[in-house]
Structure formats: C-alpha cells, structure tokens
C-alpha atoms as a PDB file:
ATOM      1  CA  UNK A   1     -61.892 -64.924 194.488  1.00  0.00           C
ATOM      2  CA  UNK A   2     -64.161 -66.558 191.686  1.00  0.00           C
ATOM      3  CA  UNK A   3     -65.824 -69.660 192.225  1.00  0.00           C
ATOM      4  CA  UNK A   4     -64.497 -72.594 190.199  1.00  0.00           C
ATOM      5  CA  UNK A   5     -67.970 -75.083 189.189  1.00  0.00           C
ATOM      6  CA  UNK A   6     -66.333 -77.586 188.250  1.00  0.00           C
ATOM      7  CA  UNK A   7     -68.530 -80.977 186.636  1.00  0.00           C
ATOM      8  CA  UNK A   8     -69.920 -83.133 189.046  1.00  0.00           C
ATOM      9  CA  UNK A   9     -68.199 -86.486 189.258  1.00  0.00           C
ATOM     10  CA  UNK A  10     -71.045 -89.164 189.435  1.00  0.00           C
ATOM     11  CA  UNK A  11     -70.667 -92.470 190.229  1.00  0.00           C
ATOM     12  CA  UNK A  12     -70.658 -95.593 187.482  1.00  0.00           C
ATOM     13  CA  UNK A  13     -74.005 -96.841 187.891  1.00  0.00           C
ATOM     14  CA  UNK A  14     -75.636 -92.743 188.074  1.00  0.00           C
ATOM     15  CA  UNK A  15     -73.746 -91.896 184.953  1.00  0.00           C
ATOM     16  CA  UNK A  16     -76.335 -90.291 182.548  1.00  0.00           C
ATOM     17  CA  UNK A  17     -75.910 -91.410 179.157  1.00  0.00           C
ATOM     18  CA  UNK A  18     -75.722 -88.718 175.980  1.00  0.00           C
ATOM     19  CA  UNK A  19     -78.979 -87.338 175.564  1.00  0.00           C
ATOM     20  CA  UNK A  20     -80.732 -87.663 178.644  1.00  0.00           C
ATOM     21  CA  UNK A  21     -83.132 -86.599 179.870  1.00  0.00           C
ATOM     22  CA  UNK A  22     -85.344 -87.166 177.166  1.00  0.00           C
ATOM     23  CA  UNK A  23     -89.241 -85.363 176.163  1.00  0.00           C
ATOM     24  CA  UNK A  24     -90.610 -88.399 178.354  1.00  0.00           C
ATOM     25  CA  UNK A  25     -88.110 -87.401 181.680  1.00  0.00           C
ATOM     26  CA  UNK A  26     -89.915 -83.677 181.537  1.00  0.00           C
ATOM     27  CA  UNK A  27     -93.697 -84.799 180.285  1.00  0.00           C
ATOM     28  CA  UNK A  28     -94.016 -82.430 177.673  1.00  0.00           C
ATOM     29  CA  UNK A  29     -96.698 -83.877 176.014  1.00  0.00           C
ATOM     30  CA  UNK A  30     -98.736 -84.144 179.580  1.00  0.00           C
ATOM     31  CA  UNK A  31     -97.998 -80.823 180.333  1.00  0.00           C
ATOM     32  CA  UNK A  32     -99.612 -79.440 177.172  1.00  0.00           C
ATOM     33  CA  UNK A  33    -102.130 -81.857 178.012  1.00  0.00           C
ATOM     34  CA  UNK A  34    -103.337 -80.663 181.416  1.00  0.00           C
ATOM     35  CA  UNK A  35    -102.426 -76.540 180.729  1.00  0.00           C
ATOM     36  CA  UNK A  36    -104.827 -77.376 177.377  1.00  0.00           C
ATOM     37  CA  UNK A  37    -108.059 -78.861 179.142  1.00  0.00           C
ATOM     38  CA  UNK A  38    -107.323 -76.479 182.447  1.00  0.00           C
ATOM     39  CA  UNK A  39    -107.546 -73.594 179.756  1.00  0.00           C
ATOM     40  CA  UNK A  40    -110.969 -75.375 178.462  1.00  0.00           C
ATOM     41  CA  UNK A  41    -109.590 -76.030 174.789  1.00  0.00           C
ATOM     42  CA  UNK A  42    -110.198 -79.121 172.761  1.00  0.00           C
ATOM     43  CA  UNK A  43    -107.683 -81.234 170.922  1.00  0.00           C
ATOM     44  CA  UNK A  44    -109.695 -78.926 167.517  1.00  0.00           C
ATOM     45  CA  UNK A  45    -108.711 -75.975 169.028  1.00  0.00           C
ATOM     46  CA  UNK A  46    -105.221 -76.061 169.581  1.00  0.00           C
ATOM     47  CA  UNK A  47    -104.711 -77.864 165.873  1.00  0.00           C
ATOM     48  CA  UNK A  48    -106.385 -75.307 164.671  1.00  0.00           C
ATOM     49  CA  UNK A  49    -103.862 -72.573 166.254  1.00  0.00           C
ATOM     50  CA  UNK A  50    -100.979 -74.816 165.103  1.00  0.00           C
ATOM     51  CA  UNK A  51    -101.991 -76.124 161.946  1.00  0.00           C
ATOM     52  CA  UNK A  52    -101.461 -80.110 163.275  1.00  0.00           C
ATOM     53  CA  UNK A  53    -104.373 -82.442 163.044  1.00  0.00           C
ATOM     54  CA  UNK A  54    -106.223 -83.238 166.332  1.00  0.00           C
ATOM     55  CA  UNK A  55    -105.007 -86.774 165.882  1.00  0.00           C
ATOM     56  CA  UNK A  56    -101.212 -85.488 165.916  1.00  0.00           C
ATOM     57  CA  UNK A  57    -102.225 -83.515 168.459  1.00  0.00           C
ATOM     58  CA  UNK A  58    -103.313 -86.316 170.530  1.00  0.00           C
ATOM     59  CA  UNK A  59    -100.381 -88.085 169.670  1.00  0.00           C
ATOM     60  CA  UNK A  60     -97.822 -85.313 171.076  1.00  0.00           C
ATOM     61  CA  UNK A  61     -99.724 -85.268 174.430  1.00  0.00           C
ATOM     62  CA  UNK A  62     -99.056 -89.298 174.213  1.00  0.00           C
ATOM     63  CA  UNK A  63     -95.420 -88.130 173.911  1.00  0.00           C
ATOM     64  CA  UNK A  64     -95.140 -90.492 170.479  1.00  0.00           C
ATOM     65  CA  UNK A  65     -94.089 -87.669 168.856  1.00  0.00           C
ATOM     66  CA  UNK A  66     -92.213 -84.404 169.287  1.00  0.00           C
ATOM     67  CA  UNK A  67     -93.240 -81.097 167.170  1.00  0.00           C
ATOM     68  CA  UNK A  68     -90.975 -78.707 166.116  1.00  0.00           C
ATOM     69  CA  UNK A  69     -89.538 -75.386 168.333  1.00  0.00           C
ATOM     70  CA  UNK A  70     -91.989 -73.615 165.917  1.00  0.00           C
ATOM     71  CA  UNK A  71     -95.129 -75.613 166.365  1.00  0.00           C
ATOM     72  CA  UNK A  72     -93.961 -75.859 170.408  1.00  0.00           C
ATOM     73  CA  UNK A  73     -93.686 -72.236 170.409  1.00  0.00           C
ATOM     74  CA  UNK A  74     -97.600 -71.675 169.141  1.00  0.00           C
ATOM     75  CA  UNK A  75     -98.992 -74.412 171.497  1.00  0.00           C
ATOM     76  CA  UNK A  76     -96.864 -72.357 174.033  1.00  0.00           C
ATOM     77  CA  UNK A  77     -98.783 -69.131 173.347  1.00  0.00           C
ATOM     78  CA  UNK A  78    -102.181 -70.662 172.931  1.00  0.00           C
ATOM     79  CA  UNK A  79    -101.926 -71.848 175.983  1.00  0.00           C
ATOM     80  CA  UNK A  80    -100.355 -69.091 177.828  1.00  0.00           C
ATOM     81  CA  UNK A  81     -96.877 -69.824 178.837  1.00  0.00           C
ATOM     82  CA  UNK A  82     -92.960 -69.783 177.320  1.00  0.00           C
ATOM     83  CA  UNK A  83     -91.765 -72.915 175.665  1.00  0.00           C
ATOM     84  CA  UNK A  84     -89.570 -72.610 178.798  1.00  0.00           C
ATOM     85  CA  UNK A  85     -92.309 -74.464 180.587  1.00  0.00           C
ATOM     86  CA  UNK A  86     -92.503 -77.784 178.260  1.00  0.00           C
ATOM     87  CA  UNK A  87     -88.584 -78.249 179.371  1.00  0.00           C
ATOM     88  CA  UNK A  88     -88.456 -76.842 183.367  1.00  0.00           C
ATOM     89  CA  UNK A  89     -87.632 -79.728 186.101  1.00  0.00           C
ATOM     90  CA  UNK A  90     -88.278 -80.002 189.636  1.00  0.00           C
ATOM     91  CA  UNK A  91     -85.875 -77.876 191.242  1.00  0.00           C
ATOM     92  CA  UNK A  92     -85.645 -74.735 193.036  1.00  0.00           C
ATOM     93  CA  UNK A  93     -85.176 -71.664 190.847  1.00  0.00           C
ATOM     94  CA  UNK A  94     -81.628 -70.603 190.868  1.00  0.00           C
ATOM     95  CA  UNK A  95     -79.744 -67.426 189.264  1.00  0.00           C
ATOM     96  CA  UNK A  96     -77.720 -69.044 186.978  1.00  0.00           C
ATOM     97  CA  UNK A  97     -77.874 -71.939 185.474  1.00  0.00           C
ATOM     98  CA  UNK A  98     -74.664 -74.288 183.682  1.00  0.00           C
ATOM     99  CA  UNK A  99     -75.618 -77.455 181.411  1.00  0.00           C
ATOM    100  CA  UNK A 100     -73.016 -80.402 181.341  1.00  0.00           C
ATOM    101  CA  UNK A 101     -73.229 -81.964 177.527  1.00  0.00           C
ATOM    102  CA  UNK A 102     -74.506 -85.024 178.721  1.00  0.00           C
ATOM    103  CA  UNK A 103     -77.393 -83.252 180.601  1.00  0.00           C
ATOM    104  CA  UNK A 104     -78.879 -82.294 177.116  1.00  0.00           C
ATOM    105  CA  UNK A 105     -82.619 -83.565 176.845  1.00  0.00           C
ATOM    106  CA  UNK A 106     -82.733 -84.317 173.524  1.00  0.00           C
ATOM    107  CA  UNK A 107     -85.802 -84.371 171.123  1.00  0.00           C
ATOM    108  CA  UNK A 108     -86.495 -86.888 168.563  1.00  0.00           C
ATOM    109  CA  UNK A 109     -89.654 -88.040 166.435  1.00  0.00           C
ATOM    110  CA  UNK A 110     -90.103 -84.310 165.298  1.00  0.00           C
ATOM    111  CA  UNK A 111     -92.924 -84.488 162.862  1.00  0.00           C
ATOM    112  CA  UNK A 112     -94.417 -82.042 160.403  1.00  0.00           C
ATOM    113  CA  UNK A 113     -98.026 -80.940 159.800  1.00  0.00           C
ATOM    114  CA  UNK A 114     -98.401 -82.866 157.078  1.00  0.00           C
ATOM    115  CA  UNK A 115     -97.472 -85.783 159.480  1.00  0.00           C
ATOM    116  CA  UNK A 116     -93.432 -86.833 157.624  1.00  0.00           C
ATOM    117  CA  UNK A 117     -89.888 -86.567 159.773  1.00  0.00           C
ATOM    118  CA  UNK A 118     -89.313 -83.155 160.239  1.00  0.00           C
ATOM    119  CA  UNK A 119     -85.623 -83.621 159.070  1.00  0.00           C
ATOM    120  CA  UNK A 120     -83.805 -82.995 162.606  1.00  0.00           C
ATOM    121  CA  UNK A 121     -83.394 -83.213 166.192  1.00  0.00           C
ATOM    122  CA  UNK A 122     -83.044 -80.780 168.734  1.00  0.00           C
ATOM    123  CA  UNK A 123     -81.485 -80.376 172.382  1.00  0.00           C
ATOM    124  CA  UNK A 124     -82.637 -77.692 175.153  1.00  0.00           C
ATOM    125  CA  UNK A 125     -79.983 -76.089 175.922  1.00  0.00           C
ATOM    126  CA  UNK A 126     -81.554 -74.801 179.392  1.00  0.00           C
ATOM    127  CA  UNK A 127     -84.056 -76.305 181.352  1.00  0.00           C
ATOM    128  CA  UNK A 128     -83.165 -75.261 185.105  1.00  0.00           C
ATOM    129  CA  UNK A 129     -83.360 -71.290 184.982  1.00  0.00           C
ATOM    130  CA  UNK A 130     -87.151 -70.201 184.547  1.00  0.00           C
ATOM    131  CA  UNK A 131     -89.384 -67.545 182.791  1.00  0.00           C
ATOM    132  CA  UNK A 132     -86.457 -66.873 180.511  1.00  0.00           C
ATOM    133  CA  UNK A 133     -86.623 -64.102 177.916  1.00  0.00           C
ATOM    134  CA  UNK A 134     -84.292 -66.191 175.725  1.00  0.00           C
ATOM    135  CA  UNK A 135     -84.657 -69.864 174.666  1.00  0.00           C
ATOM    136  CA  UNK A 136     -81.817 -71.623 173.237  1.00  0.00           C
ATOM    137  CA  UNK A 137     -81.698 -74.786 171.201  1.00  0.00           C
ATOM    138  CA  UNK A 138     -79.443 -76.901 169.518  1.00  0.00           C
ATOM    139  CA  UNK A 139     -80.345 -78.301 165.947  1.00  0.00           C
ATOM    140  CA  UNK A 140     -79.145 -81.425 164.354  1.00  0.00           C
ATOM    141  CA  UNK A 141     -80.514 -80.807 160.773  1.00  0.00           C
ATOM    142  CA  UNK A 142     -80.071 -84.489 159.304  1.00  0.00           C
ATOM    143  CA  UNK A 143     -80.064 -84.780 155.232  1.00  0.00           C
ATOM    144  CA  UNK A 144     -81.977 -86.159 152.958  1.00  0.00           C
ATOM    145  CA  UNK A 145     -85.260 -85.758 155.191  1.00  0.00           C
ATOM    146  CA  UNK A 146     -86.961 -83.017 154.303  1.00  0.00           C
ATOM    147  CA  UNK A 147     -89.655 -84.416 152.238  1.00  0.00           C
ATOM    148  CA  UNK A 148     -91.999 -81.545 152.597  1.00  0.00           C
ATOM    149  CA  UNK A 149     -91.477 -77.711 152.813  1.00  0.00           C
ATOM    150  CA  UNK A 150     -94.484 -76.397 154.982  1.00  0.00           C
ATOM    151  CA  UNK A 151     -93.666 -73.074 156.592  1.00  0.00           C
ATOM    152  CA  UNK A 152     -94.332 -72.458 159.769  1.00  0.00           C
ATOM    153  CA  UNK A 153     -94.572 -68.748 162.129  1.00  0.00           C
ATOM    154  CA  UNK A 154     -94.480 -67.955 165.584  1.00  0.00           C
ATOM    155  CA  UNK A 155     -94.598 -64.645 168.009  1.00  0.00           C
ATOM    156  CA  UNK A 156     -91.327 -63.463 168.256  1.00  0.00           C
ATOM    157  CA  UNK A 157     -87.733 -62.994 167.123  1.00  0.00           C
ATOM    158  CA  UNK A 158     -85.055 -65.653 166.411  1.00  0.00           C
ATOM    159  CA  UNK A 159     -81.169 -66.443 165.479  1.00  0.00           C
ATOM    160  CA  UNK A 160     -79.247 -69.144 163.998  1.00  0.00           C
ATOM    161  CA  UNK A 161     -75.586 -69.733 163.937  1.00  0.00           C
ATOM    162  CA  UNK A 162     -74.273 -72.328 161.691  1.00  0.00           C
ATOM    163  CA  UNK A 163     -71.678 -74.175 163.448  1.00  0.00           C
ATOM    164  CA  UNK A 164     -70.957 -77.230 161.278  1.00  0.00           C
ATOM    165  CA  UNK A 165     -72.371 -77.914 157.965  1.00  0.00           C
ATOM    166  CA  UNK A 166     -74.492 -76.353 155.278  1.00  0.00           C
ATOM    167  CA  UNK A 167     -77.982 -75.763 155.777  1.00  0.00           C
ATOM    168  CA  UNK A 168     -81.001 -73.590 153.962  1.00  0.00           C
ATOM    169  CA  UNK A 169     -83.276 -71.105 155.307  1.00  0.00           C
ATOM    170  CA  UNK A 170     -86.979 -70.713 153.616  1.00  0.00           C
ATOM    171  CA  UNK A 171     -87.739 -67.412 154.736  1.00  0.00           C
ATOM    172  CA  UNK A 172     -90.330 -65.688 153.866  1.00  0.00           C
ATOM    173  CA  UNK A 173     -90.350 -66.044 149.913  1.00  0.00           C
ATOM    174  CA  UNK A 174     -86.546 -66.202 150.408  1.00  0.00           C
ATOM    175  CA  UNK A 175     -84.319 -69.428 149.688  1.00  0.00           C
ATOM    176  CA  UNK A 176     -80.831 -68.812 151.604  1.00  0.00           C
ATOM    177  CA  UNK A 177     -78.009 -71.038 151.872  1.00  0.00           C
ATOM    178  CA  UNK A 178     -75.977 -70.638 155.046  1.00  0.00           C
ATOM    179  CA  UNK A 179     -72.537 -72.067 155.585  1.00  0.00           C
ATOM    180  CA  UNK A 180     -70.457 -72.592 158.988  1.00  0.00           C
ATOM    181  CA  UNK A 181     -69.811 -69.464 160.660  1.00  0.00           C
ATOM    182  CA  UNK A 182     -72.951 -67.552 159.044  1.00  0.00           C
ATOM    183  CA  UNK A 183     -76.166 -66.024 160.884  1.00  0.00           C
ATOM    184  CA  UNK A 184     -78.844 -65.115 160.645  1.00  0.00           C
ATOM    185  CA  UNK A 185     -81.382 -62.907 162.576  1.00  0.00           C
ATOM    186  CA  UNK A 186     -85.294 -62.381 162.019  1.00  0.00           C
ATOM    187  CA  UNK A 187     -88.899 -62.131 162.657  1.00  0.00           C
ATOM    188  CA  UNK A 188     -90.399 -65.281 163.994  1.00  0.00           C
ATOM    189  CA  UNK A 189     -93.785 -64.142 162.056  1.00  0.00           C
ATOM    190  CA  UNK A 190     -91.833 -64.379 159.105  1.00  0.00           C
ATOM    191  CA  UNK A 191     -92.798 -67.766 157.522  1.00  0.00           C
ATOM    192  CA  UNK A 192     -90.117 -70.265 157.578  1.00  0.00           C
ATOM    193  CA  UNK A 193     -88.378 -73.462 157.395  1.00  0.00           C
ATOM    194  CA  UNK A 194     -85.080 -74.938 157.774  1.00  0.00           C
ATOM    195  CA  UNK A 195     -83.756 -77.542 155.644  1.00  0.00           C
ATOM    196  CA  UNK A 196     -80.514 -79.635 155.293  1.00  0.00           C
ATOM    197  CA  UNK A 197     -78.324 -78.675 152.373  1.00  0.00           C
ATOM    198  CA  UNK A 198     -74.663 -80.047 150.935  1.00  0.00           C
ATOM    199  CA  UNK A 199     -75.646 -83.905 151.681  1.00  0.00           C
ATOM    200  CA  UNK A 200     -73.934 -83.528 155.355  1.00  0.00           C
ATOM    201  CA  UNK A 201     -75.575 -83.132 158.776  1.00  0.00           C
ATOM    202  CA  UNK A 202     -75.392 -79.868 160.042  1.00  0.00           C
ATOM    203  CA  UNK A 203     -75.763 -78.567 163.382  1.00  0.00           C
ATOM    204  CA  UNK A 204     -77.501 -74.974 164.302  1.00  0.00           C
ATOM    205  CA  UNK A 205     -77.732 -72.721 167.380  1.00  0.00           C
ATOM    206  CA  UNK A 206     -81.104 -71.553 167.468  1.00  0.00           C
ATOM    207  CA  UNK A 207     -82.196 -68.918 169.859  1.00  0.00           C
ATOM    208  CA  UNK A 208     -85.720 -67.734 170.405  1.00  0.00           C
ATOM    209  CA  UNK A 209     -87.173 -64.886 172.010  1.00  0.00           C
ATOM    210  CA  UNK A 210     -90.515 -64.526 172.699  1.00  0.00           C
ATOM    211  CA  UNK A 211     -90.366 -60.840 174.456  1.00  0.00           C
ATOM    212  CA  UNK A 212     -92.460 -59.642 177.296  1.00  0.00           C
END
C-alpha cells in the first residue's frame, strides 16, 4: 500500500509564518563568502565574472541584498558548485523531498547590476534534496519595477511557465510577451531578462538546469 505524507501539524507557537525561511535562515551570502576566499578569489574577481560591482558584491555576502537566479547561477559556477548549495539546510540527504507552501524561503531585495530593484521576488522551491540536476524557482514578477533592462547569461538550459499574469521575455534580441498558460524553453547563454507586462503581478515557474 502507498504511503500517505500527510503535512505535519505543528504546534501554535512553532507555526512558521509564509515565507520562511528566509536568505538569512540558509546564509547565502556567507556561504559565497567562505567558498569565494577558500577558492582564493577577491571580491574583483567574482564581480568581474558576474558583472556586479565589488561593493554589491560585498553587500550580498552581508546578506543586504539578494541577486538574481541568473547572477546566483554565475557566482555558483565561479565558484564551483550548483545554486543548489546557496539554498541546502542541515539535514540528512533523503530520496525525495516534499515542500509545504509555508516552508518556501523566499528572496527579497533582488538587485540589478546597475544596483535598482530587480522587479521581483523569488521562492526555492527545493532546498532539502541535494546535487540536483534541476533547480526550480518560483517568480513573483511585480510591475512597474523594471527600471533597467540589463541582460544577463548563465551555463545552462531553462523553462518558464506562466501561471498567472502577463509577463515579457528579452531574449536574445527577441521581445516576447507571454500570457498564463504559455512556455517557454531555452539556452541559459542566451542573453536575457524578464520583465513585468499588463500592469498586474505575475507569477512564473522557473526551472534551471545546469547539466553535468
């Protein structure tokens, strides 16, 4: 017979709240931190690989901002690991791994290059299972923020699914408007950017892989 996993019932005062844990909960920006000077790299040399300033740089290992899955993905191969890593807890390594909604880490203050609000939010959608081939995100693509339209490129391949909302996709030299329900599937070396669209918040499965 199938096992039933059902949700854990917690009690009042170990309730998580929505959107917890957060970037500080898994020390992303200390983990880049110690991988960078283990691996003998200034603060120069990984903005130079990722196109941030060393002072933005600094500031992400100070966790007082976030950068984007793009930017995270670089400082991930610079420095020799899967964005898997910035996101892992604790725990033993299991097979299989389920996510309650209110176990999302969620993460805010994404900034651009250029140093403006990135123009959204995004959850790891697994954090447990390890040395994934896949990583999966959720995107909250607010409107009204972009204020800049910097590309960015990574190793890889990636997908989006547009599950509520309008956004558009700067790909390449390609401007494409994607609705709820649409997809879209490409080469994370393309150059690209995603941007609100419609005047609405959107929200965006992303899924990167990275390969061998």
């Amino acid at each position: 017979m199938a096992k039933i996993i059902a949700a854990k019932k917690q009690a009042p005062d170990k309730i998580k709240t929505p959107g917890q844990p957060s970037p500080d909960d898994f020390d992303i920006g200390a983990k880049i931190k110690t991988l960078r000077t283990s691996k003998k790299k200034t603060l120069q040399d990984v903005a130079n690989d990722t196109g941030f300033s060393p002072a933005l740089i600094s500031q992400i290992e100070n966790n007082n901002v976030s950068p984007p899955i793009a930017t995270l993905s670089r400082i991930a191969k610079v420095l020799g690991v899967r964005v898997g890593y910035f996101f892992k807890d604790d725990g033993p390594e299991e097979e299989y791994e389920v996510i309650r909604k209110d176990e999302l880490p969620v993460i805010t203050r994404v900034i651009s290059r250029t140093g403006h609000k990135h123009g959204y939010t995004y959850h790891a959608l697994t954090y447990k299972k390890r040395d994934k081939a896949m990583e999966p995100f959720m995107l909250s693509v607010d409107p009204g923020t972009a204020d800049d339209e910097m590309l960015y490129s990574h190793e890889g391949e990636e997908f989006l699914l547009i599950l509520e909302g309008e956004v558009e996709l700067l790909l390449g030299e390609e401007r494409i408007v994607l609705f709820s329900g649409d997809s879209v599937y490409f080469q994370s070396t393309l150059r690209h950017r995603l941007l609100s669209h419609g005047g609405k918040p959107a929200k965006v499965l992303a899924v990167l892989y990275r390969g061998s």
